[in-house]
PDB file of N, CA and C in Angstrom:
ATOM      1  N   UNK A   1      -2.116 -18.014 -44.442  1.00  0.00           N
ATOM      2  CA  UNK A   1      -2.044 -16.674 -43.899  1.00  0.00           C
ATOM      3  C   UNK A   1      -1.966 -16.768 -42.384  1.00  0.00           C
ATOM      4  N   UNK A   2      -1.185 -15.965 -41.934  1.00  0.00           N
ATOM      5  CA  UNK A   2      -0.830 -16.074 -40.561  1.00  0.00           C
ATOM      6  C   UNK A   2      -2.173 -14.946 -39.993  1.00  0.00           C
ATOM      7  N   UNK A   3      -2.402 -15.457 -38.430  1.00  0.00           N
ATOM      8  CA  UNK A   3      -3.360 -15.091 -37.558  1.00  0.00           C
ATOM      9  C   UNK A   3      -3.050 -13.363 -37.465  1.00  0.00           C
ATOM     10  N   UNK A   4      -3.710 -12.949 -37.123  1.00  0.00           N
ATOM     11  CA  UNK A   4      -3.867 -11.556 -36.638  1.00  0.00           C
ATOM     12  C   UNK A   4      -2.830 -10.677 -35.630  1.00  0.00           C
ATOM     13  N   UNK A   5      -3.510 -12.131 -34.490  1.00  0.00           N
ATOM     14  CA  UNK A   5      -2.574 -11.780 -33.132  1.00  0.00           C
ATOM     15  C   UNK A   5      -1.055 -11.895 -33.175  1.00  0.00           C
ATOM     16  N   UNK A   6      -0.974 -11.308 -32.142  1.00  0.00           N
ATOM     17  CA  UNK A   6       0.955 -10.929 -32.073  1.00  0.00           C
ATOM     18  C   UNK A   6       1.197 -10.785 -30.808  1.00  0.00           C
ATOM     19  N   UNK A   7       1.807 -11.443 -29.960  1.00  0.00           N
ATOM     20  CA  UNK A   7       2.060 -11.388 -28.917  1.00  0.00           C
ATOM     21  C   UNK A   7       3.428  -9.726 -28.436  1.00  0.00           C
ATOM     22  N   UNK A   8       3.185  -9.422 -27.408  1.00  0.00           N
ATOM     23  CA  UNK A   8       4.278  -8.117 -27.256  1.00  0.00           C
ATOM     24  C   UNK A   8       5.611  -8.371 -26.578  1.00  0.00           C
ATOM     25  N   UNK A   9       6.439  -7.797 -27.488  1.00  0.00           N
ATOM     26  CA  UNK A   9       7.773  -8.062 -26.973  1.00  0.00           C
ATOM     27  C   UNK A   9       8.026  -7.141 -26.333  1.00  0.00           C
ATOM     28  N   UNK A  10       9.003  -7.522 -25.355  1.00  0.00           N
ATOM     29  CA  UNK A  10       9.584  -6.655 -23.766  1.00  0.00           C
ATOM     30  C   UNK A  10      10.976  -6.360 -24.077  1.00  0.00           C
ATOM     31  N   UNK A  11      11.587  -5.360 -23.870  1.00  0.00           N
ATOM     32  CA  UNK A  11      13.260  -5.262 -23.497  1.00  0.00           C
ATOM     33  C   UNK A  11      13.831  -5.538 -22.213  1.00  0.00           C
ATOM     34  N   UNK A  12      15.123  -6.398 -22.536  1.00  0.00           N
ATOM     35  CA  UNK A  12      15.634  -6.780 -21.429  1.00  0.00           C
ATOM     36  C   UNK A  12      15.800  -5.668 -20.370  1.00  0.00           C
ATOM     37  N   UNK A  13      15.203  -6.023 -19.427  1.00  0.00           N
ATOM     38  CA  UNK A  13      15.636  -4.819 -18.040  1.00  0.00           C
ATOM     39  C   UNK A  13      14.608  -4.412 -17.526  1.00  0.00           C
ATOM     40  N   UNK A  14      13.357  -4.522 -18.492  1.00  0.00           N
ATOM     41  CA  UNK A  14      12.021  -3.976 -17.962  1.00  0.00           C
ATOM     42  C   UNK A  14      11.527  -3.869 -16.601  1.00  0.00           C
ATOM     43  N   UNK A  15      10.980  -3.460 -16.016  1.00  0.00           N
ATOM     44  CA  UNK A  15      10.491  -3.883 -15.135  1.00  0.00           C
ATOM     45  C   UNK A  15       8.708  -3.740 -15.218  1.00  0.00           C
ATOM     46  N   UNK A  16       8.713  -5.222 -14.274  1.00  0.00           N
ATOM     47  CA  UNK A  16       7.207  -5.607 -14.710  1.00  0.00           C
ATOM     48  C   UNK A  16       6.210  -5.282 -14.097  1.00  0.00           C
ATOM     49  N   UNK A  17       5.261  -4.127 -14.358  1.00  0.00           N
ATOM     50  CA  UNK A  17       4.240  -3.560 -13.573  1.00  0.00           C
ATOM     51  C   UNK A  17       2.781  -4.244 -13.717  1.00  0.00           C
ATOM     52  N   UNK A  18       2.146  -3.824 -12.999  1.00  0.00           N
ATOM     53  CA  UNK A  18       0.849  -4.538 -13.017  1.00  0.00           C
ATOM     54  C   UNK A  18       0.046  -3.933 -14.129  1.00  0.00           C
ATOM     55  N   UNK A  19       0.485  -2.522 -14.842  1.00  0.00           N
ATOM     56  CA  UNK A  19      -0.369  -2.914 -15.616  1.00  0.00           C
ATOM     57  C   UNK A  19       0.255  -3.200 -16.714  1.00  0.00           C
ATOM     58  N   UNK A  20       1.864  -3.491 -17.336  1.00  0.00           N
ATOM     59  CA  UNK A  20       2.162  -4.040 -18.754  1.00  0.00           C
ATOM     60  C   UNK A  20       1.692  -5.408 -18.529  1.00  0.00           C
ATOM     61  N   UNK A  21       1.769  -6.305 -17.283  1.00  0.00           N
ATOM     62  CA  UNK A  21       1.150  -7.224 -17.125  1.00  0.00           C
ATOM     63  C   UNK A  21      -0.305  -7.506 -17.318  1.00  0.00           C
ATOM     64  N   UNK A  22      -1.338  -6.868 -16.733  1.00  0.00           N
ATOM     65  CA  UNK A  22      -2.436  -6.480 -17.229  1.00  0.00           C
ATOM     66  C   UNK A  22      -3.085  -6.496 -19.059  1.00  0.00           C
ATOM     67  N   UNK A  23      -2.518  -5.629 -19.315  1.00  0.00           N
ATOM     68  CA  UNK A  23      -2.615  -4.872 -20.975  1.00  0.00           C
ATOM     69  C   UNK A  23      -2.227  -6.309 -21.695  1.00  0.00           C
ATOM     70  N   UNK A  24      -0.719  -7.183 -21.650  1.00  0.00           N
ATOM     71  CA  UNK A  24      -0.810  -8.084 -22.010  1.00  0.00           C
ATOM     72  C   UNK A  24      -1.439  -9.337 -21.869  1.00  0.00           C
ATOM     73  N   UNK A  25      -1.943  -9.374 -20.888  1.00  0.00           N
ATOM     74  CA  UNK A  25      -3.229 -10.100 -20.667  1.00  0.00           C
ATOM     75  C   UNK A  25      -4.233 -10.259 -22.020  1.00  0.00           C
ATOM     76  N   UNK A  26      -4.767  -8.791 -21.025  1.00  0.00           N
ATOM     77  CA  UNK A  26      -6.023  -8.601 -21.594  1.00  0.00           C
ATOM     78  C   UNK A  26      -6.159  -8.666 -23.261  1.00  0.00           C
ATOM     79  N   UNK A  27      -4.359  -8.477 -23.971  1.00  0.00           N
ATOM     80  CA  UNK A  27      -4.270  -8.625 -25.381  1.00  0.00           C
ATOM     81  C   UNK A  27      -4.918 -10.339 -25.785  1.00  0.00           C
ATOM     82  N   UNK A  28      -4.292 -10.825 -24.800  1.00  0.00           N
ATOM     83  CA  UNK A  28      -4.619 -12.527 -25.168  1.00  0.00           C
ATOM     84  C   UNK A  28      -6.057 -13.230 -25.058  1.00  0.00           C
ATOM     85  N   UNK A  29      -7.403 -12.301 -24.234  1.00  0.00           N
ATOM     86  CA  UNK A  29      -8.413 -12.273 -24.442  1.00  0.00           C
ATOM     87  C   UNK A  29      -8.878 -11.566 -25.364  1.00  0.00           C
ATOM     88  N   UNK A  30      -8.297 -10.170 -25.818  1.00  0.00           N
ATOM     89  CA  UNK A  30      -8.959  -9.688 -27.192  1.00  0.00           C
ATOM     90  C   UNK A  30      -8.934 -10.326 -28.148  1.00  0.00           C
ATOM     91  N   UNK A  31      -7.388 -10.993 -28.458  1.00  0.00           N
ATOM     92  CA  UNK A  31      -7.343 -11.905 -29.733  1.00  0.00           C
ATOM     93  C   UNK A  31      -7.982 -13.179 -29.931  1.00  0.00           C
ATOM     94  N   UNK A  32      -8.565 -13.513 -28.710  1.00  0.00           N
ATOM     95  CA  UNK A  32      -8.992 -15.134 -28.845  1.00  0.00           C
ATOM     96  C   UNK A  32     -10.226 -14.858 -29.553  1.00  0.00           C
ATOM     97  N   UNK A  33     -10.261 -14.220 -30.435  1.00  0.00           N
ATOM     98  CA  UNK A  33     -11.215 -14.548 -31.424  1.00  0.00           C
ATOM     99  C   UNK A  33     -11.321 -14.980 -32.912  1.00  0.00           C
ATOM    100  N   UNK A  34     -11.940 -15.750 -33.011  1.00  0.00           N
ATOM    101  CA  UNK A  34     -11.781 -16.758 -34.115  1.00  0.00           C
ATOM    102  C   UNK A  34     -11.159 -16.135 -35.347  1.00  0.00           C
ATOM    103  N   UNK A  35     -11.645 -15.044 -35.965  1.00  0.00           N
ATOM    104  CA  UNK A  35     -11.115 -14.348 -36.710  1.00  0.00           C
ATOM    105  C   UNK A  35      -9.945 -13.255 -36.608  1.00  0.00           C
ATOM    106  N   UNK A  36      -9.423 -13.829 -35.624  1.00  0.00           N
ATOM    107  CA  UNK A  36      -7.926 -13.511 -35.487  1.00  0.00           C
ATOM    108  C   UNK A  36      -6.875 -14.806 -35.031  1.00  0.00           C
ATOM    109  N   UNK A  37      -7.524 -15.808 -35.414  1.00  0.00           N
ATOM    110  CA  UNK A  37      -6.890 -16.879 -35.295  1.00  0.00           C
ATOM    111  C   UNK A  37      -6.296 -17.772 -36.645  1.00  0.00           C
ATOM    112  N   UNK A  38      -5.022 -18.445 -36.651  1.00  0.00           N
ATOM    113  CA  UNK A  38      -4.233 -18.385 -37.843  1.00  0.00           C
ATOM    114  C   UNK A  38      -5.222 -19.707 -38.591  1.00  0.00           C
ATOM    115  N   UNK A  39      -4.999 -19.815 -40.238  1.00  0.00           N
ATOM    116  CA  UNK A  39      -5.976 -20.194 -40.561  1.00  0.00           C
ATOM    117  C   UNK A  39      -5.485 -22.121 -40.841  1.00  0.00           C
ATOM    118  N   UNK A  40      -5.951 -22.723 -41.630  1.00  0.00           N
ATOM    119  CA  UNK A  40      -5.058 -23.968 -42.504  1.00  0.00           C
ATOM    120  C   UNK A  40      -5.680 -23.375 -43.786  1.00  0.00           C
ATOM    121  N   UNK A  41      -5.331 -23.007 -44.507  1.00  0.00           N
ATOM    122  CA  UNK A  41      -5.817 -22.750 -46.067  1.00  0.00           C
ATOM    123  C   UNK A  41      -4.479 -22.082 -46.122  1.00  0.00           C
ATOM    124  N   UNK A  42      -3.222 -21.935 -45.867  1.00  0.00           N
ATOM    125  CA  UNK A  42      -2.234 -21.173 -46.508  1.00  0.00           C
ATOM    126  C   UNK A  42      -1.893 -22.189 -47.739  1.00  0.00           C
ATOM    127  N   UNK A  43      -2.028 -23.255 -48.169  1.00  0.00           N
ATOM    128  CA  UNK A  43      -2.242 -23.388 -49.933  1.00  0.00           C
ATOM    129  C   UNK A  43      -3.052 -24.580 -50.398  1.00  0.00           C
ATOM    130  N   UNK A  44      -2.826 -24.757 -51.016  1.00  0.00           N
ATOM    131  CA  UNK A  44      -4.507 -25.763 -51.522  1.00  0.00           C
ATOM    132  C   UNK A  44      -4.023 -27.302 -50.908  1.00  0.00           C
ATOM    133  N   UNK A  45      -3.053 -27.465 -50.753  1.00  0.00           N
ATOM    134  CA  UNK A  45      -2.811 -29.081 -50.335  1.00  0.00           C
ATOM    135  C   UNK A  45      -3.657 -28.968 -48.203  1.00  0.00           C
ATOM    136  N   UNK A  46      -3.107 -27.627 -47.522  1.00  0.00           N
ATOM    137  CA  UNK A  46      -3.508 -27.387 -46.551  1.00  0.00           C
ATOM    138  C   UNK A  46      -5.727 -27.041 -46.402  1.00  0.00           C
ATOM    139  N   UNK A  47      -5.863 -26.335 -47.498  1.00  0.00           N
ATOM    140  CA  UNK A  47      -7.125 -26.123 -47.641  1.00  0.00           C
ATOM    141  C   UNK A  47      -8.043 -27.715 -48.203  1.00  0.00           C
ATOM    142  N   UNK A  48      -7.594 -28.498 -48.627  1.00  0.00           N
ATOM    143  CA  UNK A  48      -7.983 -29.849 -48.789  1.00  0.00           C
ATOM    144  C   UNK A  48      -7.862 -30.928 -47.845  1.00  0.00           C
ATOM    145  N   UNK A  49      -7.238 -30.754 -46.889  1.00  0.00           N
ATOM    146  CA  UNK A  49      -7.021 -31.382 -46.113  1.00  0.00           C
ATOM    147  C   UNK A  49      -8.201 -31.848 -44.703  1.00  0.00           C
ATOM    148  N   UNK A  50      -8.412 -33.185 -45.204  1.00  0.00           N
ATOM    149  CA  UNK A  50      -9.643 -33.903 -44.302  1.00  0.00           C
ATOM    150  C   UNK A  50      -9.080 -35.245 -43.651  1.00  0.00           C
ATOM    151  N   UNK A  51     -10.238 -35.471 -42.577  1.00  0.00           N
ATOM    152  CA  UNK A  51      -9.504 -36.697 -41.457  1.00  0.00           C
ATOM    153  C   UNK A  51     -10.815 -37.346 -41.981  1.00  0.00           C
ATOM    154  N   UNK A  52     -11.136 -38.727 -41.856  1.00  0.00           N
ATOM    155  CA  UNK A  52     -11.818 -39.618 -41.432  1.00  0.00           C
ATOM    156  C   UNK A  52     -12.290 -39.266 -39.741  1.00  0.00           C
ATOM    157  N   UNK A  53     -13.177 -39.085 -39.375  1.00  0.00           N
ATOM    158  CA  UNK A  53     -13.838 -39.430 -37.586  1.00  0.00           C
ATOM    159  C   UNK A  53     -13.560 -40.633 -37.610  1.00  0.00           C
ATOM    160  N   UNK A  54     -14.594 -41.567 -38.564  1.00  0.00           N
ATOM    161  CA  UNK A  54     -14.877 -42.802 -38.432  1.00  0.00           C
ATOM    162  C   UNK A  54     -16.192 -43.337 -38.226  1.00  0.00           C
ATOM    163  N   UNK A  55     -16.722 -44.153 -37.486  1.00  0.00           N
ATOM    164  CA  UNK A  55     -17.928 -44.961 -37.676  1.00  0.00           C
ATOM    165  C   UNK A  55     -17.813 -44.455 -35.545  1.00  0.00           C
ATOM    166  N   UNK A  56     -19.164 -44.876 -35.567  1.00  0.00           N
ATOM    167  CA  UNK A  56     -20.074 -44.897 -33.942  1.00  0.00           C
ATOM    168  C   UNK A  56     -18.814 -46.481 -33.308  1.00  0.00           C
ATOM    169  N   UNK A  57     -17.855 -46.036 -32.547  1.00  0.00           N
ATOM    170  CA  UNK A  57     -17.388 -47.473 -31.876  1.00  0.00           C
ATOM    171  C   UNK A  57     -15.286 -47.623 -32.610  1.00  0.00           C
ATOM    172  N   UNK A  58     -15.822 -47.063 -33.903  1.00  0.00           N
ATOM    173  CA  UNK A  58     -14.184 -46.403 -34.110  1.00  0.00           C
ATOM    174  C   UNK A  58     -13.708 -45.370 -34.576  1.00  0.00           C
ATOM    175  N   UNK A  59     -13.910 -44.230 -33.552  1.00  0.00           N
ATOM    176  CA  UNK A  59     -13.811 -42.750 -34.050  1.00  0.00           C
ATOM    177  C   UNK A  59     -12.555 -42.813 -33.800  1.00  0.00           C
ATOM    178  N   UNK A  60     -11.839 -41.609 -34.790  1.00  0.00           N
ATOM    179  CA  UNK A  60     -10.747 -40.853 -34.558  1.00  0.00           C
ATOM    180  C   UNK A  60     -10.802 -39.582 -33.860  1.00  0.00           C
ATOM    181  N   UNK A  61     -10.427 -39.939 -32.747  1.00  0.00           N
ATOM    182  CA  UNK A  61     -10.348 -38.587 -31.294  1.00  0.00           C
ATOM    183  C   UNK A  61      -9.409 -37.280 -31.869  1.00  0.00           C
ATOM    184  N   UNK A  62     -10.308 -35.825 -32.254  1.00  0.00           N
ATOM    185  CA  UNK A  62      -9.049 -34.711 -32.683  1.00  0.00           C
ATOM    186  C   UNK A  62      -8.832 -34.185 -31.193  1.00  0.00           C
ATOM    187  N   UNK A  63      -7.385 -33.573 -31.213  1.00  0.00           N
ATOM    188  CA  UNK A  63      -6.678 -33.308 -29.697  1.00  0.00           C
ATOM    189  C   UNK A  63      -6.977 -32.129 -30.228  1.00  0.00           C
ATOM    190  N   UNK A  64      -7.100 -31.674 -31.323  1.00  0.00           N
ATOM    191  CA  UNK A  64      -7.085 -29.791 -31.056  1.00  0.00           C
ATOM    192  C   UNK A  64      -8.327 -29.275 -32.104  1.00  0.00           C
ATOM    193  N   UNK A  65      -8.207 -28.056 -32.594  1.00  0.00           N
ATOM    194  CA  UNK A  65      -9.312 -27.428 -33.172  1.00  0.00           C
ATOM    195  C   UNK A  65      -9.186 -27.757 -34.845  1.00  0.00           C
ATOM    196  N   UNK A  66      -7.511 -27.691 -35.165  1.00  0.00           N
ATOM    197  CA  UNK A  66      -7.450 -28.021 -36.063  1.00  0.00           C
ATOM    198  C   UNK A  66      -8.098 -29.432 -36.852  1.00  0.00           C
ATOM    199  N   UNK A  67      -7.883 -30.289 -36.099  1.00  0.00           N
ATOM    200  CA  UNK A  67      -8.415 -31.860 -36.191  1.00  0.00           C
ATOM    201  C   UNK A  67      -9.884 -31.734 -36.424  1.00  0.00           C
ATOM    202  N   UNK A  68     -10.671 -30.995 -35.202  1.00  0.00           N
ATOM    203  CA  UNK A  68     -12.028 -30.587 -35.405  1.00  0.00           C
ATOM    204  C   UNK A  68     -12.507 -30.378 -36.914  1.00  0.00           C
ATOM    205  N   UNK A  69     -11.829 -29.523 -37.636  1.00  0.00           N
ATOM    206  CA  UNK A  69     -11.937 -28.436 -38.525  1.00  0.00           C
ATOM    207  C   UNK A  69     -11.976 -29.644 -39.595  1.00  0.00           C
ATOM    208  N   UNK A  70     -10.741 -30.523 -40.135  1.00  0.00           N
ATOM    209  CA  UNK A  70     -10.378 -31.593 -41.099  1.00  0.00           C
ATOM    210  C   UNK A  70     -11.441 -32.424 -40.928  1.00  0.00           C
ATOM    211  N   UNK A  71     -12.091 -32.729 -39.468  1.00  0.00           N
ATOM    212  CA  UNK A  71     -12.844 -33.833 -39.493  1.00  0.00           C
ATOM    213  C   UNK A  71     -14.392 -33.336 -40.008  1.00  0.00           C
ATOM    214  N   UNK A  72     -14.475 -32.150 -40.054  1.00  0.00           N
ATOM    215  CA  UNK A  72     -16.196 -31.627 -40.589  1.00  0.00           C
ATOM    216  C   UNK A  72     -15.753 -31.532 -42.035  1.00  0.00           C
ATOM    217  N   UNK A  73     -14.392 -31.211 -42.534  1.00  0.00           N
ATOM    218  CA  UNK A  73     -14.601 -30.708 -43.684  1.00  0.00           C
ATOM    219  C   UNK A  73     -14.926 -32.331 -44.763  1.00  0.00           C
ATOM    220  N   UNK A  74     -14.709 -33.488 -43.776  1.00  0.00           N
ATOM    221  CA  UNK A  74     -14.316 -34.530 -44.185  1.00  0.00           C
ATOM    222  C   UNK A  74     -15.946 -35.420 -45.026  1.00  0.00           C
ATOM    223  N   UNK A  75     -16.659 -34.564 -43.282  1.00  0.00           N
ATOM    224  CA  UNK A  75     -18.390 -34.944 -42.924  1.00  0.00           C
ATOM    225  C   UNK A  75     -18.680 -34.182 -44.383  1.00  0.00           C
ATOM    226  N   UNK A  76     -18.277 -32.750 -44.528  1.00  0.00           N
ATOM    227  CA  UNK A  76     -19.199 -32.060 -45.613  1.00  0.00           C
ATOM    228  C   UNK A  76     -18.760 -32.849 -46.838  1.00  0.00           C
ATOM    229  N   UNK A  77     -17.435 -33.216 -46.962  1.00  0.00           N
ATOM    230  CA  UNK A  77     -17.178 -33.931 -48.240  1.00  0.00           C
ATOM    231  C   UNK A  77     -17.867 -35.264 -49.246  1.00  0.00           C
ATOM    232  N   UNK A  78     -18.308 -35.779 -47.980  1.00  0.00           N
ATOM    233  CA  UNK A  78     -19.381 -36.983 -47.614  1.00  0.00           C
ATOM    234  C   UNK A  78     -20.138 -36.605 -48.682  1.00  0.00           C
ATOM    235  N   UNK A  79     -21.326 -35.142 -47.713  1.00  0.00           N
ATOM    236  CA  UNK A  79     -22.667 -34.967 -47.854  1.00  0.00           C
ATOM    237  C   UNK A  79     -22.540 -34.646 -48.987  1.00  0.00           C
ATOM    238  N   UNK A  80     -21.784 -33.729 -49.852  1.00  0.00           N
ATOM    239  CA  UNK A  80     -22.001 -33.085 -51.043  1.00  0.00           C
ATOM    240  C   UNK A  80     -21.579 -34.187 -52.452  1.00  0.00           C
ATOM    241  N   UNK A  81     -20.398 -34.884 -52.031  1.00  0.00           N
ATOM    242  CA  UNK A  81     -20.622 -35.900 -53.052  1.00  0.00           C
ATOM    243  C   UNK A  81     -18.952 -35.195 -54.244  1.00  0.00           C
ATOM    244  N   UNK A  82     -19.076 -34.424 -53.449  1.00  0.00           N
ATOM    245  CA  UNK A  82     -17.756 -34.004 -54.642  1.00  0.00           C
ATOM    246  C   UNK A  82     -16.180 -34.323 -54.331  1.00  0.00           C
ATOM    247  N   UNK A  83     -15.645 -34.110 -55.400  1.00  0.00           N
ATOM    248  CA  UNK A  83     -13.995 -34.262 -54.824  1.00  0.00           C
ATOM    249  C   UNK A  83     -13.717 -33.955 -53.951  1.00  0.00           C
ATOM    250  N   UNK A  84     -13.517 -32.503 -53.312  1.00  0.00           N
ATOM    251  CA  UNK A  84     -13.713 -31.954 -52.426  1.00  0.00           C
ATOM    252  C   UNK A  84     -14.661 -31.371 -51.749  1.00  0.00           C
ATOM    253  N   UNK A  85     -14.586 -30.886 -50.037  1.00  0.00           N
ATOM    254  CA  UNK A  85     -15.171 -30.272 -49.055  1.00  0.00           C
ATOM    255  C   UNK A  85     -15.727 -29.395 -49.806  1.00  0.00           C
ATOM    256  N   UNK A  86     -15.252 -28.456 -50.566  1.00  0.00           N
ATOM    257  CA  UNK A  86     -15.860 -27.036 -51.342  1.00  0.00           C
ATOM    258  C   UNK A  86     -16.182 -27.179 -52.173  1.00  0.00           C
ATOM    259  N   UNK A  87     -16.460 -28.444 -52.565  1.00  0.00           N
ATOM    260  CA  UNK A  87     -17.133 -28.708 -53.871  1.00  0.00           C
ATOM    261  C   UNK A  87     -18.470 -28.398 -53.962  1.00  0.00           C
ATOM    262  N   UNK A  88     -19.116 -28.125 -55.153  1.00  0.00           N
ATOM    263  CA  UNK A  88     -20.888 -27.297 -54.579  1.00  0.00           C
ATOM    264  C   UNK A  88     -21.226 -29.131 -54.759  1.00  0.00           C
ATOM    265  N   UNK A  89     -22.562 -28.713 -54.103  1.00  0.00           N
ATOM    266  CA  UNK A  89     -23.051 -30.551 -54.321  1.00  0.00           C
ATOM    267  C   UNK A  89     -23.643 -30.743 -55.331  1.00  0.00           C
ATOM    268  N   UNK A  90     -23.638 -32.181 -56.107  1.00  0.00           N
ATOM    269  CA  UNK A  90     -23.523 -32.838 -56.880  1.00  0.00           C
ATOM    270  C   UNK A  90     -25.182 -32.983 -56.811  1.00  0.00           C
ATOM    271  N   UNK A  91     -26.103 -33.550 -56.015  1.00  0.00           N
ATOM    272  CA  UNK A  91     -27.818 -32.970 -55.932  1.00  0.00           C
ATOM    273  C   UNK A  91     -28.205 -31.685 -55.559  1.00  0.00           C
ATOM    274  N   UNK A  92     -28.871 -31.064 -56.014  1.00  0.00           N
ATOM    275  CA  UNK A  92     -29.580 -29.732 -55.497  1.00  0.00           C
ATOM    276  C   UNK A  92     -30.087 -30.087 -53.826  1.00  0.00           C
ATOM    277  N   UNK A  93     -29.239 -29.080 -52.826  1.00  0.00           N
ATOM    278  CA  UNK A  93     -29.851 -29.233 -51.564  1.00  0.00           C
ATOM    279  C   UNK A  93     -31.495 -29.511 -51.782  1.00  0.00           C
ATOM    280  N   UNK A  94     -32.326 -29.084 -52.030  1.00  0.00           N
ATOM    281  CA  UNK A  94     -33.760 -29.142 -51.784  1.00  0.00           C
ATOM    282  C   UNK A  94     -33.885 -30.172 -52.361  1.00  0.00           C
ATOM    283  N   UNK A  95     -33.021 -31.193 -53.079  1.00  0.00           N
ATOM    284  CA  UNK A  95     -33.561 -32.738 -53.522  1.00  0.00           C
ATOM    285  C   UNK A  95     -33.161 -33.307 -52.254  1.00  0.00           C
ATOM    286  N   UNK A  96     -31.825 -33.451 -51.953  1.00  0.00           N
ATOM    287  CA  UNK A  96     -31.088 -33.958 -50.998  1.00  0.00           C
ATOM    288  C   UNK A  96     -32.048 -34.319 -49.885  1.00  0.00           C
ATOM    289  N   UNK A  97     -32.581 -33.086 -49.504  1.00  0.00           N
ATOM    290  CA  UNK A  97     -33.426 -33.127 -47.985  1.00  0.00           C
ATOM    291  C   UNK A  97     -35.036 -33.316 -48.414  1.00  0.00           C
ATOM    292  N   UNK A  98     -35.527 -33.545 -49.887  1.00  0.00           N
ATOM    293  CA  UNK A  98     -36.685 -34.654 -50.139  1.00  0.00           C
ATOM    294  C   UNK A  98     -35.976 -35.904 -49.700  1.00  0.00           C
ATOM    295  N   UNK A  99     -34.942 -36.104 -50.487  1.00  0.00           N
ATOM    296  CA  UNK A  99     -34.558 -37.834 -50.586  1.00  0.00           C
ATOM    297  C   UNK A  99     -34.499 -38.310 -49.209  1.00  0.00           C
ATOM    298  N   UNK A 100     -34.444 -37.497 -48.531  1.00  0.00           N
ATOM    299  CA  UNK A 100     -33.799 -38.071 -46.888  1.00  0.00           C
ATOM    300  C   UNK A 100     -34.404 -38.557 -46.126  1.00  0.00           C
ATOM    301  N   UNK A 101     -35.626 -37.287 -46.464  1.00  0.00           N
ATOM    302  CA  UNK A 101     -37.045 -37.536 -45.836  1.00  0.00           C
ATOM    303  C   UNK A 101     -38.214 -38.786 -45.916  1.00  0.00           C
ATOM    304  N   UNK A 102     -37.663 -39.024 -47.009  1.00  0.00           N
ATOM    305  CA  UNK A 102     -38.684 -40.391 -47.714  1.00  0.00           C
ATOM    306  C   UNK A 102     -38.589 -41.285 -47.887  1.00  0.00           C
TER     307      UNK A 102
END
């Protein structure tokens, strides 16, 4: 599913005032919010999709948010033990965080 935001289109000839300049601005700070930002889940091969970080000494560096996003879903995939990131976990959290502890 595509993001929210939409940038505004101009007609040739316009002329550019301070405040269509302005207004479009200020559009590009309203939208920078997360939930108007486009997603990776547009289909299940994209919604499955995880990176390795790596180990303390050989991480994989993400350049953007997306990378961020693959590399936690990668961490949660770890913790829970299932096929996938969204998989419910395989121990009951409240065992999990006995076992950890002890």
């Amino acid at each position: 599913m595509a993001g929210l935001y939409n940038h505004t289109t101009r007609a040739d000839g316009l002329t550019l005032t301070a405040a269509i300049y302005n207004a479009d601005h200020q559009n590009h700070i309203d939208n920078y919010d997360l939930d108007q930002q486009d997603d990776h889940s547009a289909n299940v091969a994209e919604m499955q999709s995880t990176v390795d970080p790596g180990e303390v000494g050989t991480e994989s560096l993400s350049t953007d948010a997306l990378g961020e996003i693959q590399r936690l879903r990668f961490i949660i995939q770890q913790l829970t033990g299932g096929a996938q990131w969204y998989s419910s976990p395989e121990i009951p959290a409240s065992k999990v965080a006995v076992e950890m502890y002890t």
